[in-house]
Protein backbone atom coordinates (compact mmCIF):
# COMPACT_ATOMS: atom_id res chain seq x y z
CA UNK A 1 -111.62 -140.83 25.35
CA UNK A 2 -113.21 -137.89 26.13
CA UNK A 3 -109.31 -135.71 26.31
CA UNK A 4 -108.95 -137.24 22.90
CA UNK A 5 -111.97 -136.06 21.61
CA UNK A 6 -111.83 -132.81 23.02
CA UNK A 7 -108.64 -132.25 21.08
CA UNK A 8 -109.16 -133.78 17.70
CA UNK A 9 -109.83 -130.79 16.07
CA UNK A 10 -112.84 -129.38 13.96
CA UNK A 11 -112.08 -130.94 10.71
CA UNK A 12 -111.54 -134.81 12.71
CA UNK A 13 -114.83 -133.79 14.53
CA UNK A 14 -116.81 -133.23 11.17
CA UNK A 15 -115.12 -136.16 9.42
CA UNK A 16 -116.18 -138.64 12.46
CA UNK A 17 -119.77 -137.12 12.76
CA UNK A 18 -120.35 -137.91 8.48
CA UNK A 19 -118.54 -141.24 8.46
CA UNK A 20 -121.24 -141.63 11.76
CA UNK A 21 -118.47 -142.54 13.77
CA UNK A 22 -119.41 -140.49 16.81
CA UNK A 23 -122.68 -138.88 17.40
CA UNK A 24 -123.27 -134.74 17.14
CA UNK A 25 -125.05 -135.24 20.33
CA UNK A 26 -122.45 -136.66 21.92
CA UNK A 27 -119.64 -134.65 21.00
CA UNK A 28 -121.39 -131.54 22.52
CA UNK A 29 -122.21 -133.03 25.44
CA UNK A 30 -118.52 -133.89 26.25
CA UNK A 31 -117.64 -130.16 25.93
CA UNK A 32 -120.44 -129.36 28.01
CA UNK A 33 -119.28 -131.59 30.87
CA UNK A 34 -115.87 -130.09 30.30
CA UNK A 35 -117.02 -126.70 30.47
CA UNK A 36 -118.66 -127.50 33.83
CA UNK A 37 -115.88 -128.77 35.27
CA UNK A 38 -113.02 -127.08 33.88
CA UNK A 39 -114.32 -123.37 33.44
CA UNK A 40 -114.78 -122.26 36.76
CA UNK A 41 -110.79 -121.69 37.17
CA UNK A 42 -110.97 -120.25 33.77
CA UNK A 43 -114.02 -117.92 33.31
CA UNK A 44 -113.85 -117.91 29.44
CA UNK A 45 -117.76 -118.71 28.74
CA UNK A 46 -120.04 -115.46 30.06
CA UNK A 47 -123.27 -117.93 28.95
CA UNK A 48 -123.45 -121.28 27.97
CA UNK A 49 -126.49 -122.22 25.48
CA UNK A 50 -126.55 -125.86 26.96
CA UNK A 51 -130.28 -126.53 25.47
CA UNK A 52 -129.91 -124.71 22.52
CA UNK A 53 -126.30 -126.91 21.63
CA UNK A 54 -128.18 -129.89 22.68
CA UNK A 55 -130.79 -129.01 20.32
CA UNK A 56 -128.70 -128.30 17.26
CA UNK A 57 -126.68 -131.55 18.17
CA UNK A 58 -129.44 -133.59 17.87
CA UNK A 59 -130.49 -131.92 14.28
CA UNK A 60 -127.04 -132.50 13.28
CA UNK A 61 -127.53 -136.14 14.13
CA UNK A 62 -130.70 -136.20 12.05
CA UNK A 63 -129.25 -135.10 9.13
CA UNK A 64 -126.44 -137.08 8.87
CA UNK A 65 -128.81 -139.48 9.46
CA UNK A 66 -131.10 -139.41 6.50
CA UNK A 67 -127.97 -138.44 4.29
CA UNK A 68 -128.40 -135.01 4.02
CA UNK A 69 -126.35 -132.01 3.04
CA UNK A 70 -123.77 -131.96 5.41
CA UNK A 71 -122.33 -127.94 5.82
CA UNK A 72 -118.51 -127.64 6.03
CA UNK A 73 -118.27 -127.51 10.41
CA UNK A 74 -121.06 -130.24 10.32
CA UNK A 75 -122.09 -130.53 14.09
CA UNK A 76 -118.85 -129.02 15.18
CA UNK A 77 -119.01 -127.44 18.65
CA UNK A 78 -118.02 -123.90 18.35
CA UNK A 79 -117.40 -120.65 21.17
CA UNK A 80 -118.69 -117.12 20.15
CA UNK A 81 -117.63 -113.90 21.18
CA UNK A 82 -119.73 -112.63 23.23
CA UNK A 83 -119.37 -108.94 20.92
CA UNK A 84 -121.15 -111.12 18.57
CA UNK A 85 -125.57 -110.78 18.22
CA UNK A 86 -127.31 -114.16 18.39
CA UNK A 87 -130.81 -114.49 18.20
CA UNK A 88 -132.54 -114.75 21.53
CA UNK A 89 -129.30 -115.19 23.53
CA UNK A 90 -128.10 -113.12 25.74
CA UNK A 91 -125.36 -110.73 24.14
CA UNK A 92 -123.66 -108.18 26.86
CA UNK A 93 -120.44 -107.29 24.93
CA UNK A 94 -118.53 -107.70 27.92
CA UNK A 95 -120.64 -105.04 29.88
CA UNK A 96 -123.25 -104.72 32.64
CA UNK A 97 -125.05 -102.34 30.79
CA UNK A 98 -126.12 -104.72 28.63
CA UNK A 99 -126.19 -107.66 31.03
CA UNK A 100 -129.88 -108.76 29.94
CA UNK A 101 -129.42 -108.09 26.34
CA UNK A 102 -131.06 -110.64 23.75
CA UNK A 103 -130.44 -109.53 20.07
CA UNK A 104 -133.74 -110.38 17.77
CA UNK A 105 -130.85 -111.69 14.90
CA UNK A 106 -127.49 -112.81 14.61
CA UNK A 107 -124.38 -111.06 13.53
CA UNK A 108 -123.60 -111.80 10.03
CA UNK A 109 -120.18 -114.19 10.99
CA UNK A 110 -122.43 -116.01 13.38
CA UNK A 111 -125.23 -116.49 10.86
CA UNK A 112 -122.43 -117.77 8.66
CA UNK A 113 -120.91 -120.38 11.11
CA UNK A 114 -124.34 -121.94 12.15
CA UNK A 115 -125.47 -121.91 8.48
CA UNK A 116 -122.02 -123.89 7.99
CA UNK A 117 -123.66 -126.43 10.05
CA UNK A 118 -121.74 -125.69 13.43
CA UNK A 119 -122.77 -126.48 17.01
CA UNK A 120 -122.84 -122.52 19.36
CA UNK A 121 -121.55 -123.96 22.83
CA UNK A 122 -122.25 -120.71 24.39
CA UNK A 123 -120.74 -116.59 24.63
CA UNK A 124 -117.21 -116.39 25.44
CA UNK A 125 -115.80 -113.72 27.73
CA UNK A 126 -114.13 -110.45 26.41
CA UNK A 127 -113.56 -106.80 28.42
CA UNK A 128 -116.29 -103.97 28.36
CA UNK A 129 -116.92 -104.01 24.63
CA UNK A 130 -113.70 -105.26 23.12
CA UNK A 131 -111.60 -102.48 24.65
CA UNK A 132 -108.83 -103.01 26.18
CA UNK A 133 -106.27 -106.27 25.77
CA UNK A 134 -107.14 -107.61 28.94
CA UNK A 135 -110.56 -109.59 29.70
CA UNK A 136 -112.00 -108.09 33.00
CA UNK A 137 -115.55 -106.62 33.22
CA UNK A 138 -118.01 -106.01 35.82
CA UNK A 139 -119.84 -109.14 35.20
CA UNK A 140 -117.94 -111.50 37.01
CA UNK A 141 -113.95 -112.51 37.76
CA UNK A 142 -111.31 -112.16 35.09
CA UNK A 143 -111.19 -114.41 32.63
CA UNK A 144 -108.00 -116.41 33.16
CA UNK A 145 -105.36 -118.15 31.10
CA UNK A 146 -105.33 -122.15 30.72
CA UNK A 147 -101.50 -122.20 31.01
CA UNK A 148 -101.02 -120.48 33.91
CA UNK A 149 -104.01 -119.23 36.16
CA UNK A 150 -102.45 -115.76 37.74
CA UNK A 151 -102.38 -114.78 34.36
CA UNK A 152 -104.44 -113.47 31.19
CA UNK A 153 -105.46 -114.72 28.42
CA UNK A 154 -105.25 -110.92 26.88
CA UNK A 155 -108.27 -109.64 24.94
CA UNK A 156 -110.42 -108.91 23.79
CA UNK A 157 -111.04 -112.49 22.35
CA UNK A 158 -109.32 -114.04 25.64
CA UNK A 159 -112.32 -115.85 26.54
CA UNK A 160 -112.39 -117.74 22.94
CA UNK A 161 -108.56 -118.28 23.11
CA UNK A 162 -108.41 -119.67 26.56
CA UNK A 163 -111.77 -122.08 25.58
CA UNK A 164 -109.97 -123.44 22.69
CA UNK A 165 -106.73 -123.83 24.46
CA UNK A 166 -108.24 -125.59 27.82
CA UNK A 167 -110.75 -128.03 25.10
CA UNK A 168 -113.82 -126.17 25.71
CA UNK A 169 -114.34 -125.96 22.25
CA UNK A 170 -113.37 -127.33 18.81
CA UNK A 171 -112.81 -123.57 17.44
CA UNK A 172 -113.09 -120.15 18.68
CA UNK A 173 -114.75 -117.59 16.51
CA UNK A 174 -113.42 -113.92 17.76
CA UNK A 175 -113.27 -110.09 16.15
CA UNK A 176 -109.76 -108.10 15.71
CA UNK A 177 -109.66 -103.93 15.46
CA UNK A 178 -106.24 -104.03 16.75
CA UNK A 179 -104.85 -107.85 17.94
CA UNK A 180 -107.63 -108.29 19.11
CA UNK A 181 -107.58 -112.54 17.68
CA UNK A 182 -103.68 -112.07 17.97
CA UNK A 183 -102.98 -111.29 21.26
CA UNK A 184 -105.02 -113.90 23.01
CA UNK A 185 -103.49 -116.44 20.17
CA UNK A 186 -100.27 -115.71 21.23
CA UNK A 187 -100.71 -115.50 24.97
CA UNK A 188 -102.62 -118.66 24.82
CA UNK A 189 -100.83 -120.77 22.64
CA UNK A 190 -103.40 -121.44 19.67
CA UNK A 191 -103.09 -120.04 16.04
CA UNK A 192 -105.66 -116.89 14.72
CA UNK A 193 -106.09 -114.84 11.76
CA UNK A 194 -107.29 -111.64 11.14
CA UNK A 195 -108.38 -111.43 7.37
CA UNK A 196 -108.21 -108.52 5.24
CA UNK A 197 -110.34 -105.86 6.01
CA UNK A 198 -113.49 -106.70 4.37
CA UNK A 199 -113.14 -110.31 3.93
CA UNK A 200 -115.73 -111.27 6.57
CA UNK A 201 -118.74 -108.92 6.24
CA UNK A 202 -121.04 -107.33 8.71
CA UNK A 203 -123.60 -105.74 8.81
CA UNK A 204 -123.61 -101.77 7.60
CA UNK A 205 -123.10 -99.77 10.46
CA UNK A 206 -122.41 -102.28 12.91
CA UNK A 207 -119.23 -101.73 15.27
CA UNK A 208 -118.04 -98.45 16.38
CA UNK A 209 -114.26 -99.83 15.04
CA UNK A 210 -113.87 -99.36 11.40
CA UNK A 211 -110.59 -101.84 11.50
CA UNK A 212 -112.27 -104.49 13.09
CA UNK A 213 -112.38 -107.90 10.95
CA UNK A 214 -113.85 -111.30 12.37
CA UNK A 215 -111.96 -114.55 12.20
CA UNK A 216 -111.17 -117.65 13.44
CA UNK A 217 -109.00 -118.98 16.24
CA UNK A 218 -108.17 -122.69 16.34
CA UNK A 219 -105.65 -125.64 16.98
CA UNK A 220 -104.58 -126.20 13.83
CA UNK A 221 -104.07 -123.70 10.55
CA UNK A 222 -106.51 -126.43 8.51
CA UNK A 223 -109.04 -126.29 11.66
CA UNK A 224 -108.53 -122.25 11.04
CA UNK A 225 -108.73 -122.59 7.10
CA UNK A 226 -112.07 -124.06 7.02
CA UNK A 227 -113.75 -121.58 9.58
CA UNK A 228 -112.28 -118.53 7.64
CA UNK A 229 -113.62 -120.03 4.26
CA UNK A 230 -117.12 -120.34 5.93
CA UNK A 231 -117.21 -116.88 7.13
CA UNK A 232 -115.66 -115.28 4.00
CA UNK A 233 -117.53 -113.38 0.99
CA UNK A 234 -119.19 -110.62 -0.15
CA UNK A 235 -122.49 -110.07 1.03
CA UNK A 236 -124.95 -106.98 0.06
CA UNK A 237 -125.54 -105.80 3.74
CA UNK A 238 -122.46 -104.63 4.43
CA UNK A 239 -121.34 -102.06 1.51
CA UNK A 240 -117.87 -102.23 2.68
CA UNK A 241 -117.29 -106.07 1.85
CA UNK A 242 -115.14 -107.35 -0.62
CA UNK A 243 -116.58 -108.57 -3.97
CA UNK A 244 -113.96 -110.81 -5.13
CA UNK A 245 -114.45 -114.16 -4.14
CA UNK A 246 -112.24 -115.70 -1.55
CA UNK A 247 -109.29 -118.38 -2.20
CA UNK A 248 -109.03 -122.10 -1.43
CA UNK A 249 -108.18 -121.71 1.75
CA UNK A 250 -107.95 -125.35 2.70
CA UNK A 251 -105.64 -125.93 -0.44
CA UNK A 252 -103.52 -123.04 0.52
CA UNK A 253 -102.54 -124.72 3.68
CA UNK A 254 -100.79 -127.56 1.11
CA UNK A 255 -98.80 -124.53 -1.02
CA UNK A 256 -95.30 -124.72 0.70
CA UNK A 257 -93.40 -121.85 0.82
CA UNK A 258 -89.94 -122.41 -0.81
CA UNK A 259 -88.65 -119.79 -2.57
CA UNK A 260 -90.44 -117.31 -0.71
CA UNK A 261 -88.74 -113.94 0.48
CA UNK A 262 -89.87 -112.68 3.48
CA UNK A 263 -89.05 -109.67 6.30
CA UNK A 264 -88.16 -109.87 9.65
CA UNK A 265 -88.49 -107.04 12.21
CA UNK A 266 -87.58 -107.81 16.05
CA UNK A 267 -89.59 -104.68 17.04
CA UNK A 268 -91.47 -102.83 14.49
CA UNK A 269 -89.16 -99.46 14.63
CA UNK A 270 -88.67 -99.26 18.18
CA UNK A 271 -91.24 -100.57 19.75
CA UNK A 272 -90.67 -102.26 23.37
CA UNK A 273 -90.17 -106.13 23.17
CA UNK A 274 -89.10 -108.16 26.43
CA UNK A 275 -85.82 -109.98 25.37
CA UNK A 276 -86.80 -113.18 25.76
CA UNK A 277 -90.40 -112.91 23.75
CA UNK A 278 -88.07 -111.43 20.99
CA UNK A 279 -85.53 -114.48 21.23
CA UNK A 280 -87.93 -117.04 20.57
CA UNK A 281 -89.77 -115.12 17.85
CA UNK A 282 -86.34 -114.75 16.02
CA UNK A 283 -85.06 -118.02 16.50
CA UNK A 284 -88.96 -119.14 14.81
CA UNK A 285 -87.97 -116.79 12.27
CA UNK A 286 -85.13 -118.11 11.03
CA UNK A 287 -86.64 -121.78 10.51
CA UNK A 288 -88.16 -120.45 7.38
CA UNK A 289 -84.66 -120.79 5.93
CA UNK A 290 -84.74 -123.99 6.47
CA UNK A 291 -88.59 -124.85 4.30
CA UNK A 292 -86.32 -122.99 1.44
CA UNK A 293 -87.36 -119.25 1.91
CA UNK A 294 -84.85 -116.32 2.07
CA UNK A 295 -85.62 -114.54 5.79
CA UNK A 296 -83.72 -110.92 5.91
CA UNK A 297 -84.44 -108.29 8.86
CA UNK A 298 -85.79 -104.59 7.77
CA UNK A 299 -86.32 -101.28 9.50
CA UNK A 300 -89.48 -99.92 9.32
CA UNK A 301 -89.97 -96.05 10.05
CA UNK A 302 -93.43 -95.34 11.23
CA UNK A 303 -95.45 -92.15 11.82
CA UNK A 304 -97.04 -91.70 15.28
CA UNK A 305 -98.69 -95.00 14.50
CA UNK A 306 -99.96 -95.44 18.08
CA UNK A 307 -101.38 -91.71 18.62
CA UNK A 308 -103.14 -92.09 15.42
CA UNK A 309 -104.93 -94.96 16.28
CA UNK A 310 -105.64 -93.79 19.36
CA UNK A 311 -107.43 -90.80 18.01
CA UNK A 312 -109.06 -92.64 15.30
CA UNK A 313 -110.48 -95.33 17.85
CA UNK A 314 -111.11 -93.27 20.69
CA UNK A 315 -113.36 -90.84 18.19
CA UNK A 316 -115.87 -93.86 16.95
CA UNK A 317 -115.72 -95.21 20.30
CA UNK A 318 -117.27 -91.80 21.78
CA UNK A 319 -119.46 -91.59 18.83
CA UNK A 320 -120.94 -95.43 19.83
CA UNK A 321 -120.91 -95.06 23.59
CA UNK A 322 -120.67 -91.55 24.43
CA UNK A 323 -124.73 -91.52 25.24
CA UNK A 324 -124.05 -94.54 27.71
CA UNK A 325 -121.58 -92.78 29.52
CA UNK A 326 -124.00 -89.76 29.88
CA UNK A 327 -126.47 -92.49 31.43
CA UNK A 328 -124.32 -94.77 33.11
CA UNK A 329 -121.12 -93.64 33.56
CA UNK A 330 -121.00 -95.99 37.03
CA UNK A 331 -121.68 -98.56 35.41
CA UNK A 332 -118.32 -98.94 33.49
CA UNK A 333 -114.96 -100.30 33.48
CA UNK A 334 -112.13 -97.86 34.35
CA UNK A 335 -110.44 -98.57 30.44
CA UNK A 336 -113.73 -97.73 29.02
CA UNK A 337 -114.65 -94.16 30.76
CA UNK A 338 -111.11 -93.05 29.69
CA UNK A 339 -111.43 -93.95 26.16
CA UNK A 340 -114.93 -91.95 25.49
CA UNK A 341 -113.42 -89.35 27.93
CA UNK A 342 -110.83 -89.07 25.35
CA UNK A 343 -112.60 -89.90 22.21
CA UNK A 344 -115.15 -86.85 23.40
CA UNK A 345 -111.94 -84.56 22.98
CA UNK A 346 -110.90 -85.18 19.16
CA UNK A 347 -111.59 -82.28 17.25
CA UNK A 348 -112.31 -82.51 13.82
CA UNK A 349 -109.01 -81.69 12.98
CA UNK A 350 -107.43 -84.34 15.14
CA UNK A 351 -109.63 -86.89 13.04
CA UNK A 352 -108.11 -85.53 9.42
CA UNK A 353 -104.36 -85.16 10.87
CA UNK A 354 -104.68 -89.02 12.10
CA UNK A 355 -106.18 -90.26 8.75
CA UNK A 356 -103.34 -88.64 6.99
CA UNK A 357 -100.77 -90.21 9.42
CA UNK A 358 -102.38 -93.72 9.01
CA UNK A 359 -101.84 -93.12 5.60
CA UNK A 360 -98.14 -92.32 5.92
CA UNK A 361 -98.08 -95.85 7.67
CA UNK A 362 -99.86 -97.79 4.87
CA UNK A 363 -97.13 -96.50 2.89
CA UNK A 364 -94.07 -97.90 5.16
CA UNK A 365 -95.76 -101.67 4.81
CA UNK A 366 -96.91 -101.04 1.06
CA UNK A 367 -93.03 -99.95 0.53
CA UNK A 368 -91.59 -103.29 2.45
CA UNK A 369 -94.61 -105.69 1.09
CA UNK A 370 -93.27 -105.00 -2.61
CA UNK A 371 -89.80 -106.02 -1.11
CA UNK A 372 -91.23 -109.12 0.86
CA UNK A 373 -93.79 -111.50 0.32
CA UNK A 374 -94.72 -111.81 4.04
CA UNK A 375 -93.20 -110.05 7.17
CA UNK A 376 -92.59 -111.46 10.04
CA UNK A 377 -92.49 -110.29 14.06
CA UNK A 378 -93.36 -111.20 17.39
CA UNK A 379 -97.07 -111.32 18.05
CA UNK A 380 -96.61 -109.46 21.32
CA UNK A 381 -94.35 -107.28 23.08
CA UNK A 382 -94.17 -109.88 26.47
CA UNK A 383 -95.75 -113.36 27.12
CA UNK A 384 -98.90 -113.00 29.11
CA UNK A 385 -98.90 -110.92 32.09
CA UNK A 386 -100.73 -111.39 35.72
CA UNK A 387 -104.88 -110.91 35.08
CA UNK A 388 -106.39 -107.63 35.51
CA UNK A 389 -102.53 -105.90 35.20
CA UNK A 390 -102.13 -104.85 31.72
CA UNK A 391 -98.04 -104.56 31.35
CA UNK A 392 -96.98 -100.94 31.97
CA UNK A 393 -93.30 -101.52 31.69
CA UNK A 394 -91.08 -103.24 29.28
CA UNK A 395 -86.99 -103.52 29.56
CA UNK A 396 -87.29 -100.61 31.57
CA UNK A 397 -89.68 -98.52 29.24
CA UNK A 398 -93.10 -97.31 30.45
CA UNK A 399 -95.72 -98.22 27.99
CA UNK A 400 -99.23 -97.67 28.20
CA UNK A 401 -101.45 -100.22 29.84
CA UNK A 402 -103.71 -100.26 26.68
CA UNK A 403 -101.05 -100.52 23.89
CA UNK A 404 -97.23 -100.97 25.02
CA UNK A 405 -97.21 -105.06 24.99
CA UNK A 406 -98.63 -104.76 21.43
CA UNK A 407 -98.21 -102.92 17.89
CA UNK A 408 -100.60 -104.87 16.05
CA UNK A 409 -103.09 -102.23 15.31
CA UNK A 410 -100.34 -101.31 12.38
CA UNK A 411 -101.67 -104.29 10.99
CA UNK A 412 -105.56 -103.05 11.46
CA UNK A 413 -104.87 -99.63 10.01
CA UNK A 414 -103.00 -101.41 6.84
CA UNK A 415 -106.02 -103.34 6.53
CA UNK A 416 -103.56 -106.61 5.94
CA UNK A 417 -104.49 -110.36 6.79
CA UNK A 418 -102.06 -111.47 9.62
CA UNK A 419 -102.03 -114.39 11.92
CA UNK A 420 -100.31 -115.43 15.25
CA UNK A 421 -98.39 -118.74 14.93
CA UNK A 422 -97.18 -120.40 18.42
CA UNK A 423 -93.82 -120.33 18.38
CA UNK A 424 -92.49 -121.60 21.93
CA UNK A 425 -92.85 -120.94 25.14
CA UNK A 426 -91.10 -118.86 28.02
CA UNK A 427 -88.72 -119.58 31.02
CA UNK A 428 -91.91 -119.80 32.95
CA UNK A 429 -93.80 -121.76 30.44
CA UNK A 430 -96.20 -119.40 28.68
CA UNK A 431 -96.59 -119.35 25.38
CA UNK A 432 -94.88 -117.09 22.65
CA UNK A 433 -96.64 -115.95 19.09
CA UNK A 434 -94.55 -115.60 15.68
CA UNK A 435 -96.89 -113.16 13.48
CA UNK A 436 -96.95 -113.48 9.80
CA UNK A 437 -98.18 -110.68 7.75
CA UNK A 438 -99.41 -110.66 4.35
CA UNK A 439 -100.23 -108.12 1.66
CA UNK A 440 -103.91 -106.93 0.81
CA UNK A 441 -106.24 -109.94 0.40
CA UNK A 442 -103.53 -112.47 0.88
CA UNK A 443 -104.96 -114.55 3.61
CA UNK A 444 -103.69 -117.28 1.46
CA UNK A 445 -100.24 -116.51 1.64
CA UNK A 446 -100.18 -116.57 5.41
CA UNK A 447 -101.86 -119.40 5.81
CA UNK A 448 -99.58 -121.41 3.22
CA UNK A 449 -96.71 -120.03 5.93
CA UNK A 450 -98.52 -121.05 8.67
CA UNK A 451 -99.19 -124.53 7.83
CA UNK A 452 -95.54 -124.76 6.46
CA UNK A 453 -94.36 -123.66 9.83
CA UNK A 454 -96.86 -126.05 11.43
CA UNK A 455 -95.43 -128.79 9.81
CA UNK A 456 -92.15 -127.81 10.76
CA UNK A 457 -92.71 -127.20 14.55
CA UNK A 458 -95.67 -128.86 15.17
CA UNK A 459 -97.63 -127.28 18.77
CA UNK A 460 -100.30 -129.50 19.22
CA UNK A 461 -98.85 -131.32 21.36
CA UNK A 462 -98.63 -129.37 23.83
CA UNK A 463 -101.78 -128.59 26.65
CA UNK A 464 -101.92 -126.29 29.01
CA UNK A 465 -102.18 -126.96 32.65
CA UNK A 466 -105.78 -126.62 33.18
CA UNK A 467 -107.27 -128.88 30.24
């Protein structure tokens, strides 16, 4: 009963809480006991808000109760990134300098998901403020994946992807500035999107990542659909949202795809893919042809895209944290002294040579987004590797611990809404993500591919070993 549950999925969830077939109350206290029992080989929660959960369970009940206004994630349990402020609850961003950190409000997604009526479970884990694709920090163990312990969920969302995945949560709310939903998706098994920039606002001035956009991570692309649509919108605080109001997100995921053209790149230009990964991802590909689209492979030719972001990151990351590291250098990851060491070296100079570069990138996906409706590649470079050691070699390449297994950041610099599907899984049974990209402020486009693909090859199925 309570596996069932656990696994039904946000929108069953909020259909069985209306039609009062299963109390708010008790839903969350199922994922509580599961969290207690389950997440000690896991590590994906940093805090669990066991009262507060209780709490909004129990208004949840009331109000379906008296008939009320039900919200759209009506006492559905939810996971937040712990990157994300919530009002009186302890909010470390994945480091020990801010261990005992309570925010006096939340974060503009979060105010947007409880307002939709869900249920915060608690903080999920993430690396030393969202910066590196692996979740270890100095508050405690790595964060491990659900499918196979010894290794990661990635980051920096890999505590929210490897709650969702082990049933810790009915949906996953997490943050991407460069695969940041994507990568734990894929290594994790469980679909995410990253809107276009601007979709989901914040609040001015908040992040030190300028490509950063919040978004869901769920089971299903419906479960994903609704989430998005309650986080999406323009909203006056954050000068950089977009004003045009978002699509039907939910009736997107009914479009179908026939007819459709899209792109197909095994690599990105070059970039380092394990052969395997890149197998599966083709052969998922390919079974667009057969829901009546038209899938042809491209080259893609891009400029330095991985030194420019580098620069670009580094830079706002030193301009955020480079008075922490002054104080409390000691204090901090490895990944994270490296990144303000180098962000403290870019030069004006640097800054305006990588902003024209990322422009001479937006151009290569502009040119091949007029040509396709959607592109396609694999989510990741390789299937998730051991926790706490971030791939440094691929088919006999050396990559960089930070960015070889990935080239998603193109996406972030594009500003593009792109999701991870799962695809299939490995030789040693861990889980491999198909990306779909779409153009500017098409998050319905992908997610009419996704559900089509869904449909298709259907991955719910499928649970991981520790669930």
């Amino acid at each position: 009963m309570n596996d069932t549950l656990a696994f039904a999925g946000a929108l069953e969830i909020r259909r069985m809480v209306a039609a009062k077939e299963v109390s708010p109350v008790e839903v969350v206290r199922m994922y509580l006991d599961r969290i207690e029992r389950l997440d000690t080989q896991l590590n994906s929660y940093l805090t669990v808000t066991a009262e507060e959960a209780l709490r909004a369970a129990r208004d949840a009940e009331d109000a379906v109760m008296r008939g009320g206004d039900l919200g759209p994630l009506h006492g559905v349990p939810v996971s937040i990134k712990d990157s994300e402020d919530t009002k009186g609850v302890r909010t470390t961003m994945g480091s020990l300098i801010h261990e005992d950190r309570e925010p006096g409000e939340d974060s503009l997604p979060v105010e947007r998901i409880l307002g939709a009526g869900a249920v915060m479970l608690g903080k999920t884990n993430l690396p030393e403020f969202g910066m590196i694709g692996d979740t270890t920090n100095r508050l405690g163990g790595p964060c491990r994946n659900p499918w196979n312990t010894d290794h990661s969920p990635g980051g920096s969302t890999g505590g929210g992807a490897a709650a969702l995945a082990a049933g810790l949560c009915a949906l996953s709310q997490g943050s991407d500035g460069g695969g940041s939903i994507r990568g734990p998706s894929s290594f994790c098994g469980v679909y995410g999107i990253k809107p276009t920039l601007g979709r989901v606002p914040r609040r001015a001035g908040a992040g030190f990542n300028h490509f950063s956009q919040h978004g869901p991570l769920a089971r299903s692309v419906r479960d994903a659909a609704v989430m998005l649509q309650a986080m999406a919108g323009w909203d006056a605080r954050d000068p950089n949202a977009l004003r045009e109001p978002p699509d039907d997100y939910l009736a997107a995921a009914d479009r179908g795809v026939s007819g459709l053209r899209l792109g197909w790149s095994p690599d990105f230009g070059g970039f380092p893919v394990d052969s395997e990964v890149k197998s599966i991802a083709a052969r998922a590909a390919l079974a667009f042809e057969d829901m009546g689209c038209v899938v042809e492979e491209y080259d893609i030719s891009l400029d330095a895209p991985s030194e420019t972001f580098w620069t670009l990151t580094c830079a706002g990351i030193y301009a955020a944290f480079g008075h922490l590291y002054e104080e409390r250098a000691d204090d901090m990851m490895p990944y994270t002294r490296r990144k303000i060491q180098d962000g403290s070296r870019v030069t004006g100079a640097d800054y305006a040579r990588a902003l024209g570069r990322m422009s001479a990138v937006r151009a290569e996906f502009l040119d091949k987004l007029e040509r396709f409706d959607l592109l396609l590649n694999p989510t990741t470079g390789v299937a998730a590797f051991p926790a706490g050691q971030p791939t440094t070699e691929i088919e006999g390449r050396e990559v960089d611990e930070f960015e070889g297994y990935t080239f998603n950041f193109n996406v972030n610099m594009i500003g593009s809404p792109a999701a991870s599907l799962p695809c299939g899984f490995t030789s040693d049974g861990l889980p491999v993500g198909l990306q779909v990209i779409g153009r500017f402020g098409g998050e319905a486009d992908v997610i009419a591919a996704s559900a089509a693909f869904e449909a298709a090859r259907p991955w719910a199925r499928h649970r991981p070993t520790v669930s």
